[in-house]
Protein backbone atom coordinates (compact mmCIF):
# COMPACT_ATOMS: atom_id res chain seq x y z
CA UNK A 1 98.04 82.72 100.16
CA UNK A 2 95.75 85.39 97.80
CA UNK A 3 97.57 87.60 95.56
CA UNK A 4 96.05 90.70 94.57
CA UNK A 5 97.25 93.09 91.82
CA UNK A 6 96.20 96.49 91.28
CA UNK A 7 96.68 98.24 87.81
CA UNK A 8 95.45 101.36 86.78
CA UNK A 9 93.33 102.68 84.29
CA UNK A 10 94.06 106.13 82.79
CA UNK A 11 91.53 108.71 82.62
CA UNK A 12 91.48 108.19 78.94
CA UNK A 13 90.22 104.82 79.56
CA UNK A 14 93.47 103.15 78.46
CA UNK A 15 95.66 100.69 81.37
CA UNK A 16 98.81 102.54 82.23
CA UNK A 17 101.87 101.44 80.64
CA UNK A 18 103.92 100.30 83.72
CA UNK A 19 100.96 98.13 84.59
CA UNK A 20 101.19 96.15 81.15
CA UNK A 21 105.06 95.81 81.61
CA UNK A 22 104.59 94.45 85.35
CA UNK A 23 102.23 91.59 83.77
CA UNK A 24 104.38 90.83 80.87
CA UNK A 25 107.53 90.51 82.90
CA UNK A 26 105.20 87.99 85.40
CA UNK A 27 104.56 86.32 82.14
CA UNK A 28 107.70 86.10 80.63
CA UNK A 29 108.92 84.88 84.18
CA UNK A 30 106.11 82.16 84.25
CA UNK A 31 104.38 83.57 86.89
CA UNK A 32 101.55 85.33 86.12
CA UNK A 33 99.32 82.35 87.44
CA UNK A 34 100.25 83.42 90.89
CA UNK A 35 98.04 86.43 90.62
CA UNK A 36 94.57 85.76 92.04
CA UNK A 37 93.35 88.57 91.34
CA UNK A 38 93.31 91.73 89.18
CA UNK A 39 91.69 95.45 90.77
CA UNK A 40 91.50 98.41 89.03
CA UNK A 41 92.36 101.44 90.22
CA UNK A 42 90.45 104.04 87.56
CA UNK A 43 91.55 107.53 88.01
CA UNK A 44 87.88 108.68 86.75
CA UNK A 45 86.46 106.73 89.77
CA UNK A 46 87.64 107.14 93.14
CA UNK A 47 85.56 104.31 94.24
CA UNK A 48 86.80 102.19 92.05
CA UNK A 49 88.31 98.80 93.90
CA UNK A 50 91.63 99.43 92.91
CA UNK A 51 91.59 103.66 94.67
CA UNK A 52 89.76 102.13 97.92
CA UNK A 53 92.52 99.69 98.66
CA UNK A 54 95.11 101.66 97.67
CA UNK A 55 93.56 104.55 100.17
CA UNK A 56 93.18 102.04 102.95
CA UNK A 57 96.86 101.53 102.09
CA UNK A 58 98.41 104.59 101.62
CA UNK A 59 99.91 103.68 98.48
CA UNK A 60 99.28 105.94 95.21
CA UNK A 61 101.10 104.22 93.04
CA UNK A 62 100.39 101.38 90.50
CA UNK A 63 101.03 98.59 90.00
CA UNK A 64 101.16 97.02 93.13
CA UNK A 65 100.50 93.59 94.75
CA UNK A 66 98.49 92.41 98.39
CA UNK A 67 99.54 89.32 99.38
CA UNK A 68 96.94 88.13 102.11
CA UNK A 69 98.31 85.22 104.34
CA UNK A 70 95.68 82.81 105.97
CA UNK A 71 95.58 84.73 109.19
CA UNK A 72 94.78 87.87 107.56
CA UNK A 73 98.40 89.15 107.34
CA UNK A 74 99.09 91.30 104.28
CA UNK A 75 102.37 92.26 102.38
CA UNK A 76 102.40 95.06 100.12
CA UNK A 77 104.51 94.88 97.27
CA UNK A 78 105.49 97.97 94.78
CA UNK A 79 107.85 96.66 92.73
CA UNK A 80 106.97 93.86 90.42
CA UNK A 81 110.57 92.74 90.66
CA UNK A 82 110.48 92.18 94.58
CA UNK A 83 106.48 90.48 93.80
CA UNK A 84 108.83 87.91 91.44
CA UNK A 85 111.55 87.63 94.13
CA UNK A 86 108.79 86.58 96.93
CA UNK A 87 107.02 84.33 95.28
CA UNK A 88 109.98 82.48 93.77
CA UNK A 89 110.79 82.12 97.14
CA UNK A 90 114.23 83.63 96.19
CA UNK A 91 114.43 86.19 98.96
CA UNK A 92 110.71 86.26 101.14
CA UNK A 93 111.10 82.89 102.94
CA UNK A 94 110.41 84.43 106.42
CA UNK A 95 107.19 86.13 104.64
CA UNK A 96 105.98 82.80 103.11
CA UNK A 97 106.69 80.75 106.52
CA UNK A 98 103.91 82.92 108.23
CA UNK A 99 106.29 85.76 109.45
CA UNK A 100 105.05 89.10 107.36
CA UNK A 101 104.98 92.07 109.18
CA UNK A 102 101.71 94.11 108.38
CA UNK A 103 100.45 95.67 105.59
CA UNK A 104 101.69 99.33 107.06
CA UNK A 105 105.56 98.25 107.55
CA UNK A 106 105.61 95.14 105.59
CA UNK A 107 106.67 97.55 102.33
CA UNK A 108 109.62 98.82 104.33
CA UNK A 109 111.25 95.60 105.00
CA UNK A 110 111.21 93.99 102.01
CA UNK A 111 112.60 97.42 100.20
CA UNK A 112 114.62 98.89 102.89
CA UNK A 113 118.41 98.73 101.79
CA UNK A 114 120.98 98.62 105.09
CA UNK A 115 123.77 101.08 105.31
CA UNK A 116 126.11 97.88 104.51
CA UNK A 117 124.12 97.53 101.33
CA UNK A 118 123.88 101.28 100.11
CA UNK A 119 127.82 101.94 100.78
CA UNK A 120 128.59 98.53 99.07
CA UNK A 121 125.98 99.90 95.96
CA UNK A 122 127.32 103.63 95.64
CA UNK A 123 130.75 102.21 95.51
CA UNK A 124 130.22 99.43 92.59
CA UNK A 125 127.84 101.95 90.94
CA UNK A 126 130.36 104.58 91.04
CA UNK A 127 131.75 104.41 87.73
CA UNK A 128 128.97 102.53 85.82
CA UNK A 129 126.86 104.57 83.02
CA UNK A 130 124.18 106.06 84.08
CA UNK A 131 121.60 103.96 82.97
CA UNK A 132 122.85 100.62 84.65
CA UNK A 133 122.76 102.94 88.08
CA UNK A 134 118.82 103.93 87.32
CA UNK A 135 118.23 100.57 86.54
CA UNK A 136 119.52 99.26 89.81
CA UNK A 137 117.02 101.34 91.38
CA UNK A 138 114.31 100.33 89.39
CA UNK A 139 114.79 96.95 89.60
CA UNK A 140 114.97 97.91 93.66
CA UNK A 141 111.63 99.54 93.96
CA UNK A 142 110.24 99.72 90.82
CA UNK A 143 107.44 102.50 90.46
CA UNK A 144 108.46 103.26 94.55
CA UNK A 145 111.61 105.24 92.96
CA UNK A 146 110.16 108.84 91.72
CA UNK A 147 111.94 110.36 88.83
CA UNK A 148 112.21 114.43 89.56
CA UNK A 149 110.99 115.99 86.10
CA UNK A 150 111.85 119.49 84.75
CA UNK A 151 114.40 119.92 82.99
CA UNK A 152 116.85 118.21 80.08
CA UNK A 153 119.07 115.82 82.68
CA UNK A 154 115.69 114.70 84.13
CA UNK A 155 114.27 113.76 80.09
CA UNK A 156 116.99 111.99 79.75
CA UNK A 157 116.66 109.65 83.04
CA UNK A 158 112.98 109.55 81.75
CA UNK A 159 114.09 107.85 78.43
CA UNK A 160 116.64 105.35 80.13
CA UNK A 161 114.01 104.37 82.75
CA UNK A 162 111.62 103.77 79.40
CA UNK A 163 113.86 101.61 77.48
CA UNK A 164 114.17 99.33 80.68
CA UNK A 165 111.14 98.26 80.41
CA UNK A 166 110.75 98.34 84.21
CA UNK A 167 107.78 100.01 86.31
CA UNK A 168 108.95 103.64 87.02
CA UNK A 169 106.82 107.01 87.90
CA UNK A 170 107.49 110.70 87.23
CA UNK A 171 106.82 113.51 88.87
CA UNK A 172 107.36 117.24 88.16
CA UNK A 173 106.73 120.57 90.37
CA UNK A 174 104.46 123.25 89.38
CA UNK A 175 105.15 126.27 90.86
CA UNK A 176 102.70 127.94 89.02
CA UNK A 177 105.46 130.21 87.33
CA UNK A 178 107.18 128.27 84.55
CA UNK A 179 107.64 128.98 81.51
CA UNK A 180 105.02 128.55 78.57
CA UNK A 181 107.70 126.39 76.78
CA UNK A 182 107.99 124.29 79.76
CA UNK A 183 104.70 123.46 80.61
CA UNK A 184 104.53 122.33 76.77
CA UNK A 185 107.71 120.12 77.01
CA UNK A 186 106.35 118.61 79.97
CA UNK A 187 103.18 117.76 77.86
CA UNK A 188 105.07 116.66 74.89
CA UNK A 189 107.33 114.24 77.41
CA UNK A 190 103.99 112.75 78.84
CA UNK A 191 102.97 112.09 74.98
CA UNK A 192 106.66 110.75 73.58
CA UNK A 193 107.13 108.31 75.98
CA UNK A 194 102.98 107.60 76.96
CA UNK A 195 103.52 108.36 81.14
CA UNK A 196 102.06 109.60 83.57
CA UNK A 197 103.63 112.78 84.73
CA UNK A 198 102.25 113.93 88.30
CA UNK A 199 101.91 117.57 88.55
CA UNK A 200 102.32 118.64 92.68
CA UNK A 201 101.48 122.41 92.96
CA UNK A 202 101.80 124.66 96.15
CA UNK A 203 99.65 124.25 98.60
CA UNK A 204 97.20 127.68 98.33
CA UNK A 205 96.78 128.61 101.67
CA UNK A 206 100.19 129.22 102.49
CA UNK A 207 100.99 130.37 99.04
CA UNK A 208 98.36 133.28 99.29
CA UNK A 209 99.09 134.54 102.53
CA UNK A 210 102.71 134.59 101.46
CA UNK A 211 101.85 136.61 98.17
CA UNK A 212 99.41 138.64 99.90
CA UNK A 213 101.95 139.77 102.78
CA UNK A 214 105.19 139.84 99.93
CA UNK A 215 104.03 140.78 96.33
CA UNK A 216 105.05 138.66 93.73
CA UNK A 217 108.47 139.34 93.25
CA UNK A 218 109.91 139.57 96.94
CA UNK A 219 113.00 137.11 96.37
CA UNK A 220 114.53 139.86 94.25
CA UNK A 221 115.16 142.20 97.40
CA UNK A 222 114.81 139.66 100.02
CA UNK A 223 116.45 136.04 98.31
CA UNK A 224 114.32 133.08 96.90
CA UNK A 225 114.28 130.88 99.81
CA UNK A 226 111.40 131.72 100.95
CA UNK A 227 109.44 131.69 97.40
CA UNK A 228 111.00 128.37 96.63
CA UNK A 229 110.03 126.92 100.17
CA UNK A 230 106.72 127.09 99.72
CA UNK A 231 106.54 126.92 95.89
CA UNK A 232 109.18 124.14 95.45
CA UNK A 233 110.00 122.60 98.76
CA UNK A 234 106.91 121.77 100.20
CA UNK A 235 105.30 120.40 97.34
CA UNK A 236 108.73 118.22 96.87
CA UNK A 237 108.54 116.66 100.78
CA UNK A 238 104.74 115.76 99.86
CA UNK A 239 106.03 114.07 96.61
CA UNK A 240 108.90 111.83 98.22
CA UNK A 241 106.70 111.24 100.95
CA UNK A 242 104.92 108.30 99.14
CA UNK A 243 108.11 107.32 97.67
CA UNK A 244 111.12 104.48 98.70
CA UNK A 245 113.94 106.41 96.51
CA UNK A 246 114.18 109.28 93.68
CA UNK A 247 116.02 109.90 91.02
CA UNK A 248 117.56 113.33 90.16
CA UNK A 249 119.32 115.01 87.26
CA UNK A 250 122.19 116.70 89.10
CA UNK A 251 125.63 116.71 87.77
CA UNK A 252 129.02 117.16 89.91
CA UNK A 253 129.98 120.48 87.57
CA UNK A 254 126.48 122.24 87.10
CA UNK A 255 127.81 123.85 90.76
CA UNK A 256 131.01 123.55 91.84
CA UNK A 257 130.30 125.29 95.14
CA UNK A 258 127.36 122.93 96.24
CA UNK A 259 127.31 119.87 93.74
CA UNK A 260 130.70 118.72 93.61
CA UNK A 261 130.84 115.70 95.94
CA UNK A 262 127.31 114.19 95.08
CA UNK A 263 127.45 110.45 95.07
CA UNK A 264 125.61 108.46 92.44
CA UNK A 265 123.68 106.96 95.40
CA UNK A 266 123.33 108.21 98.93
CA UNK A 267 120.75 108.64 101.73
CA UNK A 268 118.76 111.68 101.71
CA UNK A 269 119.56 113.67 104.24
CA UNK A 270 116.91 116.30 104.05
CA UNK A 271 113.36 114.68 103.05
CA UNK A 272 111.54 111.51 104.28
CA UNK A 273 110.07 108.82 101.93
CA UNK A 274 107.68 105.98 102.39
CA UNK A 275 109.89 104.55 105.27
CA UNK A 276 110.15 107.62 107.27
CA UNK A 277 113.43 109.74 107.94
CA UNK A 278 116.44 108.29 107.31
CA UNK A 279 115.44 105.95 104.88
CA UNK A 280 114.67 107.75 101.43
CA UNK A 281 117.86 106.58 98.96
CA UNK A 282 118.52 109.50 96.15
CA UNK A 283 120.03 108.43 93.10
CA UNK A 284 122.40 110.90 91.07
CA UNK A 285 122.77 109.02 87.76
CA UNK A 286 124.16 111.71 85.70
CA UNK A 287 126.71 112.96 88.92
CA UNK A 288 129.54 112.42 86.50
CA UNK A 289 128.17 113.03 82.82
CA UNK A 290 129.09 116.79 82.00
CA UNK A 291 126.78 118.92 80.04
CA UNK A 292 128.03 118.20 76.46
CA UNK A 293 127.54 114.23 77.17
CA UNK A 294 123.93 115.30 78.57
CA UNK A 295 123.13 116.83 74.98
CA UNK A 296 125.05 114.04 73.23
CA UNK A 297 123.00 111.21 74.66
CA UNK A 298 119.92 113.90 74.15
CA UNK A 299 121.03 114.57 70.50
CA UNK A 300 121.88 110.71 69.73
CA UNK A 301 118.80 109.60 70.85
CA UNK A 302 116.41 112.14 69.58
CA UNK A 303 114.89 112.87 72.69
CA UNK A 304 112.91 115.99 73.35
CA UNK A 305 114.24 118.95 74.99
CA UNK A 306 112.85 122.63 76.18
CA UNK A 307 112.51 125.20 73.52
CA UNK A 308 114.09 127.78 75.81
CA UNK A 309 117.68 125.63 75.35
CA UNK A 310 117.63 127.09 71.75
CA UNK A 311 117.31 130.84 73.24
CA UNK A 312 120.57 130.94 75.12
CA UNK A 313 118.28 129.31 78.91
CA UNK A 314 120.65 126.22 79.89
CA UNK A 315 119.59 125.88 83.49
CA UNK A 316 115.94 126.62 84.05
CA UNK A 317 113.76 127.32 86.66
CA UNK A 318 111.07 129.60 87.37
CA UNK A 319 110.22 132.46 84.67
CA UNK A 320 110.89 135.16 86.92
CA UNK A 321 114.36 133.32 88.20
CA UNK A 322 115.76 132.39 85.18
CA UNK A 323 117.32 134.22 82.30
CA UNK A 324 119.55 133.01 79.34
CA UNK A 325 123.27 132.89 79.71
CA UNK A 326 126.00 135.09 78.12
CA UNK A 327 128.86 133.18 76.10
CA UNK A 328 131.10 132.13 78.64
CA UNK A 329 129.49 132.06 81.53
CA UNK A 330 128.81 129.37 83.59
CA UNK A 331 125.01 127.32 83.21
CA UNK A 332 123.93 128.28 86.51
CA UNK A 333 124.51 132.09 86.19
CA UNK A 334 121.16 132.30 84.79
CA UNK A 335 119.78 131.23 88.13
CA UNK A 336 118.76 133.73 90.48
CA UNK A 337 121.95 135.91 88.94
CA UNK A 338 121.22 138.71 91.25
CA UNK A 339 122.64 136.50 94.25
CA UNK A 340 125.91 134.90 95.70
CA UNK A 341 127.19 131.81 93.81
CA UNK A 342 126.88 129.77 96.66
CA UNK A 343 123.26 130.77 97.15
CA UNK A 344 122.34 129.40 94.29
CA UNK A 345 119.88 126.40 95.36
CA UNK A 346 116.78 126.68 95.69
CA UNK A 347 116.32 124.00 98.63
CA UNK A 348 115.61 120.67 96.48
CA UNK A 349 119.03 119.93 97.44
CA UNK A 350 119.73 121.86 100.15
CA UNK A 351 121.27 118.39 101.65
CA UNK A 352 124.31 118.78 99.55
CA UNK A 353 125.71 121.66 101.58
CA UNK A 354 123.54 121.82 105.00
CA UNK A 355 123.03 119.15 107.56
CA UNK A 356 119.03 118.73 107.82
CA UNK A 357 117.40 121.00 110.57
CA UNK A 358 116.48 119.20 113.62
């Protein structure tokens, strides 16, 4: 057996932070010795050892570990924590015995969760804090589960998964019409807590035949769906589509009329991950925090927030789509005001009040 590890080095030269926490915790564990080899994947050099194998792959992410059987089999491993389960022999025995699947669905059984085992997790995680729930996930799949960056409940996810000292990534859409002050929190985030914070814009194609056929301001006469679709949605399915599970910042009483029943862990019925349909897991940390313990836990902790929360914005979005609140009203009335209540989604999480379309 030949185990491989791939870490990353930054574009500022510097190994990504996950990486050194995946070795340590082999280290502390006593079993850093089981790593044949190192590769690094240099995001300056896309020929780099590390980039080619994770191309021939499929896997963006790092760290992550190749073990190659003597017939040539290969298991991929995402998450450091599975890695230590294998080779301690704890869960993998089929795998060790000669049995591993390859390289292309290997990932998916060792991380796949059963229906059993997610109904059995949602219901002991139910009424746990929100940072043993993320850290369930983590220690699940590691840098596999995406957290979905933008706003303050997502900072705060981004700090828990930090102080666990497990592997985790981040990712944030750009719609290419934020807010200033947003596209500097997102900086000063990436610089607090030293992460990598992947940035997935539209795709331009679609985007400029849709601006070129629309104007830029089209969802005030004719609703944001379409606008968020391509500016939000799409980029979204590409994101989760390298991913096992996500995490989210949604809370049961930001929207009454479509966030109400969100478990703290479900299946996501709407996007595909790694796995393919039916197998992405969405975590809701946060489902039953309210908005004064969100800026509690943001206040005790001195985490950083958006500068627009200090103008009156509370939930925000796009510039155009988002304007500060009046006393009284309800967060989410400063998202796309000028429709229905119950309109009020831009698609993200169109799965908590729509069945997928088939």
């Amino acid at each position: 057996m030949h185990v491989t590890m791939v870490k990353k080095r930054l574009a500022s030269g510097e190994p990504c932070r996950k990486c050194a926490q995946a070795e340590e915790l082999l280290k502390a564990r006593g079993l850093w010795s089981r790593v044949d080899e190192v590769l690094w994947a240099d995001e300056n050099d896309a020929a780099s050892p590390g980039m080619q194998l994770g191309a021939r792959l499929g896997i963006g992410l790092a760290p992550f570990f190749v073990v190659r059987q003597e017939g040539g089999a290969e298991t991929v491993f995402e998450s450091v924590l599975q890695f230590a389960q294998f080779v301690q022999g704890a869960k993998e025995t089929a795998t060790v015995e000669g049995n591993a699947s390859p390289a292309a669905s290997a990932g998916d059984s060792v991380l796949a969760i059963t229906p059993a085992e997610l109904e059995a997790a949602a219901r002991d995680l139910a009424s746990r804090p929100p940072a043993e729930i993320l850290r369930w996930g983590l220690e699940r799949w590691g840098a596999s589960l995406g957290i979905a960056f933008s706003g303050a409940e997502d900072v705060v996810l981004v700090h828990m998964a930090s102080e666990s000292d497990l592997p985790f990534s981040v990712f944030c859409l750009d719609t290419g019409r934020l807010h200033p002050e947003t596209y500097r929190f997102i900086d000063t985030v990436r610089k607090r807590y030293k992460i990598d914070i992947t940035l997935m814009a539209p795709e331009a194609a679609p985007l400029q035949a849709f601006v070129k056929q629309k104007g830029l301001f089209s969802f005030y006469d004719e609703g944001h769906e379409e606008c968020c679709g391509i500016r939000k949605v799409e980029p979204l399915r590409r994101s989760l589509g390298g991913l096992r599970a996500w995490a989210t910042g949604q809370r049961r009483d930001q929207s009454p009329a479509t966030r109400s029943a969100i478990a703290v862990v479900e299946t996501d019925r709407t996007f595909a991950g790694r796995g393919g349909p039916g197998t992405l897991i969405k975590l809701n940390p946060l489902a039953a925090w309210s908005s004064a313990d969100t800026w509690q836990y943001i206040r005790g902790s001195g985490i950083p927030y958006n500068a627009l929360h200090e103008r009156g914005f509370i939930s925000i979005g796009c510039e155009p789509c988002t304007r500060a609140v009046l006393p009284g009203e309800h967060e989410r009335a400063g998202r796309w005001w000028w429709e229905e209540n119950t309109k009020r989604e831009c698609g993200l999480h169109i799965g908590n009040v729509a069945p997928p379309k088939r």
